[in-house]
N, C-alpha and C. Protein backbone atom coordinates (compact mmCIF):
# COMPACT_ATOMS: atom_id res chain seq x y z
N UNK A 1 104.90 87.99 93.21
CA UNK A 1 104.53 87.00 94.24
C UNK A 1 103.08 86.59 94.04
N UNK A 2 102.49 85.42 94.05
CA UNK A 2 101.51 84.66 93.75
C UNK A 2 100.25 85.59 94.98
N UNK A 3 99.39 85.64 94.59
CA UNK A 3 98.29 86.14 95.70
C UNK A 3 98.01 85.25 97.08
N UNK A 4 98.11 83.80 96.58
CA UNK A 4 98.34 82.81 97.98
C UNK A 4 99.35 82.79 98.21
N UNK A 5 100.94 83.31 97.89
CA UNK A 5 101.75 83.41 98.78
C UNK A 5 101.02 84.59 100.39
N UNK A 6 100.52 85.52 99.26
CA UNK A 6 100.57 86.90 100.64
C UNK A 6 98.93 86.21 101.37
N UNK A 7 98.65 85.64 101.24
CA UNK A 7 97.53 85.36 101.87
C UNK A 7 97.53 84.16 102.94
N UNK A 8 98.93 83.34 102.05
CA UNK A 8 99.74 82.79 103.43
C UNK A 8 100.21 83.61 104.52
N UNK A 9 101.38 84.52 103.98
CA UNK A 9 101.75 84.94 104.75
C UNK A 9 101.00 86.09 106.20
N UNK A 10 100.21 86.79 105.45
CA UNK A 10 98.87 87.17 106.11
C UNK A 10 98.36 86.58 107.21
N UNK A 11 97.93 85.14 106.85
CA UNK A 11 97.40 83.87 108.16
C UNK A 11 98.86 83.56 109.10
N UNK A 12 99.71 83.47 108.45
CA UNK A 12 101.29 82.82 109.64
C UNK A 12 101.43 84.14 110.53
N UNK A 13 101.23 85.58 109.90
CA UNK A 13 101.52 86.28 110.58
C UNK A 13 100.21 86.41 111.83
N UNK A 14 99.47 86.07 111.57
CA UNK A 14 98.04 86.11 112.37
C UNK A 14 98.21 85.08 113.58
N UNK A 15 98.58 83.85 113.40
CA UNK A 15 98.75 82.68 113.99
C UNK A 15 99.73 83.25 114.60
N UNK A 16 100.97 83.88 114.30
CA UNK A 16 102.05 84.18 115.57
C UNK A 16 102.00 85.42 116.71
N UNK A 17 100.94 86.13 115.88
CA UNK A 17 100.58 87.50 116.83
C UNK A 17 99.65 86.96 117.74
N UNK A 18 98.84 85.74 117.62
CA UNK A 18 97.95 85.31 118.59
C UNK A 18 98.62 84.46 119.48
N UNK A 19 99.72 84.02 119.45
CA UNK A 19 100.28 83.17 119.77
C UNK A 19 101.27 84.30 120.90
N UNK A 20 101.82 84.78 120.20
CA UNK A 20 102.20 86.62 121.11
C UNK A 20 101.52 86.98 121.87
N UNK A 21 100.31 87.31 121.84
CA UNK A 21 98.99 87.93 122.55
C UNK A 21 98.53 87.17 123.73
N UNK A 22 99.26 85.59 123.65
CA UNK A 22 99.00 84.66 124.72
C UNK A 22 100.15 84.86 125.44
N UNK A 23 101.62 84.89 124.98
CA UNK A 23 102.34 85.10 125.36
C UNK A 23 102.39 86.34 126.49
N UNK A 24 101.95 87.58 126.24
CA UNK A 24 101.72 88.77 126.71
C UNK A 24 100.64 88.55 127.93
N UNK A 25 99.99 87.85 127.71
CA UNK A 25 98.61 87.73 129.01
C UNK A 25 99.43 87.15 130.20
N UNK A 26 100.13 85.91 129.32
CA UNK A 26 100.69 85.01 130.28
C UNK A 26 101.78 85.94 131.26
N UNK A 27 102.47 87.02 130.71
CA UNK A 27 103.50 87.67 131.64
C UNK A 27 102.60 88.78 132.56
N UNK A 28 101.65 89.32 131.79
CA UNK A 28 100.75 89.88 133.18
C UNK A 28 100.25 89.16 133.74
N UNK A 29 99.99 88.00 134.04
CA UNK A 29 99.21 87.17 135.03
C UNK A 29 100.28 86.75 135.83
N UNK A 30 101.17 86.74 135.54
CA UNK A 30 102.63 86.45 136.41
C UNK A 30 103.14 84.40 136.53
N UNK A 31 102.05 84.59 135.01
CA UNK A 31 102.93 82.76 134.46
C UNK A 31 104.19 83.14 133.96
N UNK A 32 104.61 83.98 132.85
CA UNK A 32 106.00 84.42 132.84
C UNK A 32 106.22 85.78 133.76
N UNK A 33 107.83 85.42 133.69
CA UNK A 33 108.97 86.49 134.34
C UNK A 33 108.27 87.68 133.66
N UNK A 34 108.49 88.79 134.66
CA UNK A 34 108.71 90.14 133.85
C UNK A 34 109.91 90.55 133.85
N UNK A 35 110.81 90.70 132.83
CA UNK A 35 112.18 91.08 132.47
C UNK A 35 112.37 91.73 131.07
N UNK A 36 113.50 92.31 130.78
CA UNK A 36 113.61 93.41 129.82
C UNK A 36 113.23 92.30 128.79
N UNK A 37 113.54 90.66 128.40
CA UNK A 37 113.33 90.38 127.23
C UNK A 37 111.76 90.38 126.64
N UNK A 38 111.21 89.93 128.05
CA UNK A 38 109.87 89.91 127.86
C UNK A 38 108.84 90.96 127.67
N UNK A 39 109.50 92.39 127.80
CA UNK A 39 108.72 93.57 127.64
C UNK A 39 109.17 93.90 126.25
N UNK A 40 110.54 93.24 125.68
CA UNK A 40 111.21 93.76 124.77
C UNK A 40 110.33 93.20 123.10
N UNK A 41 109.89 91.86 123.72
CA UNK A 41 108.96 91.24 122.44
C UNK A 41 107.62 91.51 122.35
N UNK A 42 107.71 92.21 123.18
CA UNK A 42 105.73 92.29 123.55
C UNK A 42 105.07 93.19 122.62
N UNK A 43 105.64 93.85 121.96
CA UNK A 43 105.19 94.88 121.02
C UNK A 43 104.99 93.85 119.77
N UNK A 44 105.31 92.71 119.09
CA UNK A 44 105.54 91.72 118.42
C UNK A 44 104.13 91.59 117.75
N UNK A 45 103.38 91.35 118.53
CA UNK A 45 101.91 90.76 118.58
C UNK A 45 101.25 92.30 117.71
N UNK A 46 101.30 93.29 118.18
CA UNK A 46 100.73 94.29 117.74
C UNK A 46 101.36 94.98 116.35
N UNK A 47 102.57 94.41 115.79
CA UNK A 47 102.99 94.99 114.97
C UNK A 47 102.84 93.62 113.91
N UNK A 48 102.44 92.54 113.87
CA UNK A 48 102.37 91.95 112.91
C UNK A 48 100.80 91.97 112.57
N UNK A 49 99.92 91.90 113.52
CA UNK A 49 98.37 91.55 113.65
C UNK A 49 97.61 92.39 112.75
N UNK A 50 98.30 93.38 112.43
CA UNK A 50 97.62 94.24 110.71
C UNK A 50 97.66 93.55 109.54
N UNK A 51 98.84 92.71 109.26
CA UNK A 51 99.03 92.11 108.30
C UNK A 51 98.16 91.31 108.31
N UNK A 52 97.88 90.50 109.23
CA UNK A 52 96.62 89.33 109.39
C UNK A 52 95.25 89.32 109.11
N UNK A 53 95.00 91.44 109.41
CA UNK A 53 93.48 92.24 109.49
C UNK A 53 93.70 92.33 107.88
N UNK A 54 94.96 92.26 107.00
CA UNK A 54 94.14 92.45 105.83
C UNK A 54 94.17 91.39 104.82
N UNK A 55 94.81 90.55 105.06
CA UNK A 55 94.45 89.06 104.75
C UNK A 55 93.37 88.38 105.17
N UNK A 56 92.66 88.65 106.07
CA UNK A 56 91.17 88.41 106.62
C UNK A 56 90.46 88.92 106.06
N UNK A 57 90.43 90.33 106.03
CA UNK A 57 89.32 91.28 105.07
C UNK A 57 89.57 90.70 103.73
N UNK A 58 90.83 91.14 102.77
CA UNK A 58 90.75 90.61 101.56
C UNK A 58 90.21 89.28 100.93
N UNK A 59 90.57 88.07 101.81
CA UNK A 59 90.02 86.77 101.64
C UNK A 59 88.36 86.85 102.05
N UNK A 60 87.28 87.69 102.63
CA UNK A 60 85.96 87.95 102.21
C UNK A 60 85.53 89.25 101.81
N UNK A 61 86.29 89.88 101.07
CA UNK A 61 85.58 91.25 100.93
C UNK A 61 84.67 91.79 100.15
N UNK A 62 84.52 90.57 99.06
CA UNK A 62 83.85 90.65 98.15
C UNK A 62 82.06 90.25 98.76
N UNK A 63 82.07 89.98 99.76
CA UNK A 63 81.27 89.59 100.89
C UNK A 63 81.09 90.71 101.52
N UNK A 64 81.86 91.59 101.91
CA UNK A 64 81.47 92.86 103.09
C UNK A 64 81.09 94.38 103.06
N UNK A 65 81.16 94.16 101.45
CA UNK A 65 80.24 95.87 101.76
C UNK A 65 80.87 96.53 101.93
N UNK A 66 80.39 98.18 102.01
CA UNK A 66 80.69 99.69 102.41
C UNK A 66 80.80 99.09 104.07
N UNK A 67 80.07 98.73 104.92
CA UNK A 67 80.51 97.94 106.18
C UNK A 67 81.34 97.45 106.47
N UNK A 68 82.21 96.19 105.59
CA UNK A 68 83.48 95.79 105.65
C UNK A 68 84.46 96.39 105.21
N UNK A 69 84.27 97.62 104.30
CA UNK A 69 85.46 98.50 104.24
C UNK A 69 85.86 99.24 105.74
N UNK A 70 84.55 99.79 106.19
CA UNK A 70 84.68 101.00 106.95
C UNK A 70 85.19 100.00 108.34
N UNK A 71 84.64 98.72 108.55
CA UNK A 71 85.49 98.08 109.83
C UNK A 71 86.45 97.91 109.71
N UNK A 72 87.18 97.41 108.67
CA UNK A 72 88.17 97.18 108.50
C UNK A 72 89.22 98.27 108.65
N UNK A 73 88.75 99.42 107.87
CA UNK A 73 89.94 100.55 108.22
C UNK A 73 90.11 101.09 109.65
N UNK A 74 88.66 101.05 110.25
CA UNK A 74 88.91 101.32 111.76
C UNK A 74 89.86 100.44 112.50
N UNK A 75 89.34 98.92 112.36
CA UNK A 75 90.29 97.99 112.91
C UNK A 75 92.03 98.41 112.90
N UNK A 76 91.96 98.20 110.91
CA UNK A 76 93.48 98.56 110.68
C UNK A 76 94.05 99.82 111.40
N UNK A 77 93.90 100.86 110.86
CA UNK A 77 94.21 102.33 111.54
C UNK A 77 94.40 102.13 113.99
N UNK A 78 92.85 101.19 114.00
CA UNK A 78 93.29 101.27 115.64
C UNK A 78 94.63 99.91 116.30
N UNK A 79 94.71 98.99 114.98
CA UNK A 79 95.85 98.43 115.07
C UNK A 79 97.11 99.10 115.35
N UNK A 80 97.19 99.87 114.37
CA UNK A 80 98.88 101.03 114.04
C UNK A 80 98.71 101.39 115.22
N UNK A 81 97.88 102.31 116.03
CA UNK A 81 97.76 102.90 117.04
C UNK A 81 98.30 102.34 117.95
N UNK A 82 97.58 100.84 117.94
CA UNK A 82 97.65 99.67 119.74
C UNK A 82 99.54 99.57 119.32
N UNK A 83 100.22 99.87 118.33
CA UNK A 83 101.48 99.08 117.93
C UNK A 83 102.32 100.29 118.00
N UNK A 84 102.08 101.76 118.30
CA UNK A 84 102.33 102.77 119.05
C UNK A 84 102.05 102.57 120.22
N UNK A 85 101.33 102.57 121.10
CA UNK A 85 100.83 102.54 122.13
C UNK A 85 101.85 101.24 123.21
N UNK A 86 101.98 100.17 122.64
CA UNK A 86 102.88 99.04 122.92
C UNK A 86 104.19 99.65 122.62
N UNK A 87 104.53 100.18 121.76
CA UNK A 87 106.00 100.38 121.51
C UNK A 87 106.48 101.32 122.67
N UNK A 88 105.40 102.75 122.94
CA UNK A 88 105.57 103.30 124.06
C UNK A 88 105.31 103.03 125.06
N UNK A 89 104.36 102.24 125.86
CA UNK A 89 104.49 101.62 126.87
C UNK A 89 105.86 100.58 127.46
N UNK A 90 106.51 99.73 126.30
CA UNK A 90 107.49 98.74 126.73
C UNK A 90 108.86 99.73 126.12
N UNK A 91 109.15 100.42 125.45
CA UNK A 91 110.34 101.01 125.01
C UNK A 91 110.30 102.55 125.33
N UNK A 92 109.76 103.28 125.88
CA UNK A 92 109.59 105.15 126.22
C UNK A 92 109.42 105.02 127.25
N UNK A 93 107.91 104.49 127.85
CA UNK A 93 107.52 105.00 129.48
C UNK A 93 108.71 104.58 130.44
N UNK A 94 109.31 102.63 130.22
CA UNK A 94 110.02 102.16 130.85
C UNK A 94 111.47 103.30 131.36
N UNK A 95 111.82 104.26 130.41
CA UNK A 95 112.90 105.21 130.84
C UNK A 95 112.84 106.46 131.28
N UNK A 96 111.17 106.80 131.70
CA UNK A 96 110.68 108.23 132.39
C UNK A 96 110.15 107.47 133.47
N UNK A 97 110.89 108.94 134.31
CA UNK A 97 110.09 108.45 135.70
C UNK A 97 108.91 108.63 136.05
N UNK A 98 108.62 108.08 137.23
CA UNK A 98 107.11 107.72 137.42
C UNK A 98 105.85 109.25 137.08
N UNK A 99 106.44 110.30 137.67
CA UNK A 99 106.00 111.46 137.34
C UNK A 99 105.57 112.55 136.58
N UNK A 100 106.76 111.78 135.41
CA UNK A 100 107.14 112.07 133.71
C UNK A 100 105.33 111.65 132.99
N UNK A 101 106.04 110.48 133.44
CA UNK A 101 104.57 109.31 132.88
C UNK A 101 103.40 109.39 133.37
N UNK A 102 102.94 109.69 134.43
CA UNK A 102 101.48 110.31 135.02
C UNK A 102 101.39 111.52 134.33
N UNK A 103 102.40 112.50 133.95
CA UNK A 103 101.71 113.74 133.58
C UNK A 103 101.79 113.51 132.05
N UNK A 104 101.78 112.69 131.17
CA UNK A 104 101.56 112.13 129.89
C UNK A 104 100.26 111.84 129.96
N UNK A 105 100.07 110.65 130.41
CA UNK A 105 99.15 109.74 130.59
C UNK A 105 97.74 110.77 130.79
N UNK A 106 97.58 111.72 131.92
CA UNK A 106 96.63 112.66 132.07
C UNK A 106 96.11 113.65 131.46
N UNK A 107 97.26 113.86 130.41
CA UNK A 107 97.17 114.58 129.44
C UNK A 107 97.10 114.63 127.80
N UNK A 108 98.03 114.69 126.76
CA UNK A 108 97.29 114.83 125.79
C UNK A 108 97.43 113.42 125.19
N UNK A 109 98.92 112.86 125.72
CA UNK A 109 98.98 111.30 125.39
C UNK A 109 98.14 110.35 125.50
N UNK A 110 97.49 110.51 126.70
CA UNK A 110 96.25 109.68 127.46
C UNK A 110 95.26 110.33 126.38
N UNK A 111 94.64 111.24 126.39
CA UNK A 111 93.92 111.48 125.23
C UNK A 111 93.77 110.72 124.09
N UNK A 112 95.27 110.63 123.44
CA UNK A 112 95.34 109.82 122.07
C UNK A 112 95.57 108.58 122.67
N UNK A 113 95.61 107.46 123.49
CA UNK A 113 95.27 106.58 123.94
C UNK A 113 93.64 106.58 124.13
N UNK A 114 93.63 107.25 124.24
CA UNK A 114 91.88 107.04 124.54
C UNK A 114 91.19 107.07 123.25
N UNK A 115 91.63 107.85 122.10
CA UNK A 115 91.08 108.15 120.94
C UNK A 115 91.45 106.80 120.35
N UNK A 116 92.80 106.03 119.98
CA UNK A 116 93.04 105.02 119.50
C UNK A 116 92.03 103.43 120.28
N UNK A 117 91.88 104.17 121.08
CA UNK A 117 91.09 102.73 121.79
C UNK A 117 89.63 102.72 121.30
N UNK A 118 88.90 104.02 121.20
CA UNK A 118 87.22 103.75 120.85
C UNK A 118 87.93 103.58 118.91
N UNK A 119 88.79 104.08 118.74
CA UNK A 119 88.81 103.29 116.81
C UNK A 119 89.00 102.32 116.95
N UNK A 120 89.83 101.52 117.64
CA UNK A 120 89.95 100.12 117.75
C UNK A 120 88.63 99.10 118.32
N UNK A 121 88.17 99.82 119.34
CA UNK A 121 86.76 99.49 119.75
C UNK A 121 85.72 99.22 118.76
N UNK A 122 85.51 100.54 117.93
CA UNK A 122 84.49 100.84 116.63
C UNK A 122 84.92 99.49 115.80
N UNK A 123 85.88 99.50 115.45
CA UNK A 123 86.41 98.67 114.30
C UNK A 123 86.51 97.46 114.40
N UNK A 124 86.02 97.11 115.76
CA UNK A 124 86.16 95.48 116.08
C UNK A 124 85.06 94.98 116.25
N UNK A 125 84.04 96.28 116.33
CA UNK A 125 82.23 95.35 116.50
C UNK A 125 82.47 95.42 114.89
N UNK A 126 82.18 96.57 114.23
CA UNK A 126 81.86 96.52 112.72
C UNK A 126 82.16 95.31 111.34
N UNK A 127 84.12 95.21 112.01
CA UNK A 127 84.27 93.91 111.27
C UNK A 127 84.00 93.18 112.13
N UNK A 128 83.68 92.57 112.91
CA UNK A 128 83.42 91.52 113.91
C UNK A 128 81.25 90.80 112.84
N UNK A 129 80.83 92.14 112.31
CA UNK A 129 79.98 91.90 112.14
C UNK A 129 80.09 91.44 110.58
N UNK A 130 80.65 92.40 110.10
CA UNK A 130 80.88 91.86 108.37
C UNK A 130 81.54 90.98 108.27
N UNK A 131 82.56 89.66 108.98
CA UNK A 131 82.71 88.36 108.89
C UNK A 131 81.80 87.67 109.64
N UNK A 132 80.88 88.06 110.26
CA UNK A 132 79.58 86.80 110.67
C UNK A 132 78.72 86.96 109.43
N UNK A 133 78.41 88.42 108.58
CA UNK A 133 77.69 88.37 107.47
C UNK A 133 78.36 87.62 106.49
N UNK A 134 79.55 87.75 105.97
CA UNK A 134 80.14 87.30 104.91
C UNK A 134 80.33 85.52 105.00
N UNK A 135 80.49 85.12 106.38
CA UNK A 135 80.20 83.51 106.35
C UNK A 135 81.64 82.69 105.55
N UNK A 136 82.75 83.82 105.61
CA UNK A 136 83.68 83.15 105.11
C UNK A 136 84.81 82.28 106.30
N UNK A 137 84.31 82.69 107.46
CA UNK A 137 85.36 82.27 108.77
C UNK A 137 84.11 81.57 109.04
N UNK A 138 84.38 80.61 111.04
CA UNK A 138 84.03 80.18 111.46
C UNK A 138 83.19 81.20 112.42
N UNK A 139 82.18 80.73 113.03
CA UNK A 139 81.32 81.87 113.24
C UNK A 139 81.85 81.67 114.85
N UNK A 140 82.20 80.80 115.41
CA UNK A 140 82.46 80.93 116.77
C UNK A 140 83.99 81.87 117.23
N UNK A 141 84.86 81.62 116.13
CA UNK A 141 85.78 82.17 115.94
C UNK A 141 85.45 83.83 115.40
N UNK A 142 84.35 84.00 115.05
CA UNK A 142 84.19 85.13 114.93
C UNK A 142 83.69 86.10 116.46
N UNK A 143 82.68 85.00 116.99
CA UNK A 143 82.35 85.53 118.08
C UNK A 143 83.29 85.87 118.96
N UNK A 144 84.54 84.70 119.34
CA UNK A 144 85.44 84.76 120.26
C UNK A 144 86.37 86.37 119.59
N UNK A 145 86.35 86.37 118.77
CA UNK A 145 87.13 87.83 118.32
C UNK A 145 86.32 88.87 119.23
N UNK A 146 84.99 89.14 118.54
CA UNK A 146 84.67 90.41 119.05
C UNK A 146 84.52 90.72 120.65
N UNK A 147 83.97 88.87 121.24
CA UNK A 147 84.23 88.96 122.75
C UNK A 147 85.14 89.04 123.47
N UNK A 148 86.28 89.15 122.96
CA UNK A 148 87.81 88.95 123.66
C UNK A 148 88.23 90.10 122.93
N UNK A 149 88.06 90.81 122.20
CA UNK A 149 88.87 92.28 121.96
C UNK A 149 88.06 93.68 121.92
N UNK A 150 86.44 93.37 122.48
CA UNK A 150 86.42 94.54 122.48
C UNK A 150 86.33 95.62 124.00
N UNK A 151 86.62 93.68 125.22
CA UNK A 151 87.02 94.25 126.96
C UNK A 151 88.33 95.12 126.31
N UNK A 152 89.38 94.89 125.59
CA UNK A 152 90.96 94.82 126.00
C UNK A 152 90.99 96.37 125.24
N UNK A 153 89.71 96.72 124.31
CA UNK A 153 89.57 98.01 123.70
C UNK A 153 89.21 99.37 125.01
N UNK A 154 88.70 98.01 125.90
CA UNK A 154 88.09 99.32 127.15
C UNK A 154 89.03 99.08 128.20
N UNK A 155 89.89 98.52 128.08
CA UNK A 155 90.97 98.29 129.74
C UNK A 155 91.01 98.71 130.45
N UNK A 156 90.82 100.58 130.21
CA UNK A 156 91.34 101.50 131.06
C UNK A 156 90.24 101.28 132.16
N UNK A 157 88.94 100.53 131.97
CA UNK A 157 87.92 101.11 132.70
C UNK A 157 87.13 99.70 133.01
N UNK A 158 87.38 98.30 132.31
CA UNK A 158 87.48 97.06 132.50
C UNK A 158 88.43 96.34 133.71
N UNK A 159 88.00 95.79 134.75
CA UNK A 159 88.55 95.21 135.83
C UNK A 159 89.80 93.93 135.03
N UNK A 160 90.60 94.28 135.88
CA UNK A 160 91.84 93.49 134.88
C UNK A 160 91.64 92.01 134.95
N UNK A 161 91.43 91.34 135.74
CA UNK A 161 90.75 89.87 135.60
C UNK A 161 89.73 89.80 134.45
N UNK A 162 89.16 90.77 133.89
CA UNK A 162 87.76 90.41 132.80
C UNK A 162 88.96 90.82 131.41
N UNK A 163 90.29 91.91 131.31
CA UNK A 163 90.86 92.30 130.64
C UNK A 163 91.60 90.93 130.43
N UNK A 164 92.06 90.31 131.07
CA UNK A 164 92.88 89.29 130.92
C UNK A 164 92.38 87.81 130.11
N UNK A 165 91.55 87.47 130.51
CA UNK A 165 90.12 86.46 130.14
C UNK A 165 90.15 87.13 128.49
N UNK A 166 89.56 88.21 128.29
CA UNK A 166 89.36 88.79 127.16
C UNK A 166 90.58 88.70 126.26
N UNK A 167 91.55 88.77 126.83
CA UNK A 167 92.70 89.03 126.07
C UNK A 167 92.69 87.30 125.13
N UNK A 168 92.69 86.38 126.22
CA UNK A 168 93.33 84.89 126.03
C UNK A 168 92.02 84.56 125.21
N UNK A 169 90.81 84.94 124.88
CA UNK A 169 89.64 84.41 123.96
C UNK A 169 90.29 85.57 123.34
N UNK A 170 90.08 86.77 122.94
CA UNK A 170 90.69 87.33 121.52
C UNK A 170 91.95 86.80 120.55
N UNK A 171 92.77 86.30 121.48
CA UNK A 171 94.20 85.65 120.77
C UNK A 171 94.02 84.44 120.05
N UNK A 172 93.20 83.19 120.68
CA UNK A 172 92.85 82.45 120.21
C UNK A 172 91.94 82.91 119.08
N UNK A 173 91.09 84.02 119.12
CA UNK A 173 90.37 83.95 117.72
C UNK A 173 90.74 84.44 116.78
N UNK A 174 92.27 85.02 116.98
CA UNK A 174 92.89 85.54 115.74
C UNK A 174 93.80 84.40 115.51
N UNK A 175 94.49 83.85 115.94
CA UNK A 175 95.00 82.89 115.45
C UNK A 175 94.21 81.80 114.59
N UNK A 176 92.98 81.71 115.32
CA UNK A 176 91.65 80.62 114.46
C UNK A 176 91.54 81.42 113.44
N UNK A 177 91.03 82.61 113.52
CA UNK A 177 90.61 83.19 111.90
C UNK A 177 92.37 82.98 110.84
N UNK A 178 93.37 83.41 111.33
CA UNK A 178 94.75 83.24 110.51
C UNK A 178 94.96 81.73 110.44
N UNK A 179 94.58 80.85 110.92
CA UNK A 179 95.27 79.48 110.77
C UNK A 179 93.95 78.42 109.59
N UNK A 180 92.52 79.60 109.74
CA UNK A 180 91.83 79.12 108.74
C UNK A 180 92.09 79.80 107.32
N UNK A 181 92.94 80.87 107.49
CA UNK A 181 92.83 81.56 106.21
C UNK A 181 94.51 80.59 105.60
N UNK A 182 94.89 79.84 106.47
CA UNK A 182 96.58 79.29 105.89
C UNK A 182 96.18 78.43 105.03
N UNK A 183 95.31 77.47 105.99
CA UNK A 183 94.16 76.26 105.54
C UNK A 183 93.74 76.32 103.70
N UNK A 184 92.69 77.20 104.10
CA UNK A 184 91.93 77.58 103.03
C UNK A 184 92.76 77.57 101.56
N UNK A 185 93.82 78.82 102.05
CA UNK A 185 94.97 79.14 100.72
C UNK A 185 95.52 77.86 99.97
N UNK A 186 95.73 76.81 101.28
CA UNK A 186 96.48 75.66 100.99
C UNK A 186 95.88 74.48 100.20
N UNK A 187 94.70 74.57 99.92
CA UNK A 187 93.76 74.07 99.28
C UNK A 187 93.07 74.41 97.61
N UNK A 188 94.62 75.68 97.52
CA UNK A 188 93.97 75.93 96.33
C UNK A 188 95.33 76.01 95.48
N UNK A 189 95.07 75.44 93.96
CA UNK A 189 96.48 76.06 93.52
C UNK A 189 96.92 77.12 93.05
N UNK A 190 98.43 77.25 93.59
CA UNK A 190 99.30 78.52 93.29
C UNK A 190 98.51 79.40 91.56
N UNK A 191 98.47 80.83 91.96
CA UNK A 191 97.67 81.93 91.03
C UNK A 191 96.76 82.19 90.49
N UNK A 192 95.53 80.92 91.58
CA UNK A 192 94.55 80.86 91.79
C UNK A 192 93.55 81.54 92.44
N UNK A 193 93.52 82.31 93.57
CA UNK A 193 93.01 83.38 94.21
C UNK A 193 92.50 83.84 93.05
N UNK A 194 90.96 83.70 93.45
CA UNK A 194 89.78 84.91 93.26
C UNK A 194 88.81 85.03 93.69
N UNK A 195 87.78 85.65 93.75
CA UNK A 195 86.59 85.84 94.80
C UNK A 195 85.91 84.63 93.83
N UNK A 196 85.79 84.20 92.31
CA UNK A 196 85.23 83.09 91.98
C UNK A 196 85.33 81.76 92.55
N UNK A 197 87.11 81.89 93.53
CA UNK A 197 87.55 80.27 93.63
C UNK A 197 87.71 80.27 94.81
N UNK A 198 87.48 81.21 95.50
CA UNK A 198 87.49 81.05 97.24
C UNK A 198 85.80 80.34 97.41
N UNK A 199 86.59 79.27 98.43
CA UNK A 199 85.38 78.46 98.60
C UNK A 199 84.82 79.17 100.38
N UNK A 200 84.03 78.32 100.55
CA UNK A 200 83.43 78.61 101.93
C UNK A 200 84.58 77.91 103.35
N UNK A 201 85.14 78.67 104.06
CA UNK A 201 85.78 78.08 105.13
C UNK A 201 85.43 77.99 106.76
N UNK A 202 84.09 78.05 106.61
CA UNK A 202 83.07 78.02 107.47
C UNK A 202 83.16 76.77 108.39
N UNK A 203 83.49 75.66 107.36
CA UNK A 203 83.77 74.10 107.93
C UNK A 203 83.30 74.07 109.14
């Protein structure tokens, strides 16, 4: 497979997890229904949005340093986590009762919820910073990332009106960073990818 195929696919998957991630705000704010279908897709967003973290990194990495490695794996790694964390929240907790689930939550589960949230936290200033250094995205789109995902990293302890806000500027900036990396690819020809021929998509 051509390197701009997966670097397409990388950005489409980015563009639909943000597009998910809006979707998801919209059913906690109570614009959509809450019903089994809608809890049933909600994990969607979190299980594609890795693919997107490394089609982002790869398309500047040659740009990011021992810094853009180490954000990036935090990011990636607190991704897997948030895509556990979603899978058990909408498919496990939903079938324990309320009591089951408080004494999880307080305990060692909540723990590893808490541990997956400061990696995801860590990993979203760090790369948040090695794509404003690397200058290969849009820099507002960079900002809107780190300002919109690193409330939704602290939820537990973030007032849900500022969680929500945060959520709908993080989604949009992953979809902006994935719909510039579709862009970009599309501009170059097929088995072309290399850090020589990637141009600036800063635009």
């Amino acid at each position: 497979m051509p390197p701009n195929t997966l670097y397409r696919l990388a950005g489409q998957a980015g563009v639909v997890a943000g597009i998910m991630l809006l979707f998801n705000t919209a059913r906690r704010v109570g614009i959509v229904p809450e019903n089994t279908l809608t809890h049933s897709i909600a994990p969607i967003a979190a299980f594609l949005a890795p693919f997107a973290l490394i089609g982002i990194y790869f398309w500047q990495r040659e740009r990011s340093g021992a810094l853009g490695l180490w954000g990036f794996a935090l990011s990636a790694v607190g991704l897997v986590g948030l895509a556990a964390i979603e899978f058990t929240l909408h498919y496990v907790f939903p079938l324990l009762d309320k009591q089951v689930v408080d004494r999880l939550v307080d305990g060692r589960t909540g723990t590893g919820f808490l541990f997956i949230s400061v990696l995801f936290l860590t990993g979203t200033v760090l790369f948040g910073l090695t794509l404003w250094r690397a200058g290969r995205f849009s820099r507002p789109a960079v900002i809107l990332y780190v300002v919109g995902f690193v409330p939704t990293a602290l939820r537990a302890v973030v007032p849900a009106p500022v969680v929500s806000i945060a959520f709908v500027l993080g989604s949009v900036a992953l979809a902006w960073l994935s719909a510039t990396l579709v862009l970009a690819v599309a501009r170059i020809a097929p088995n072309e990818v290399s850090p020589a021929r990637i141009p600036n998509t800063t635009g």
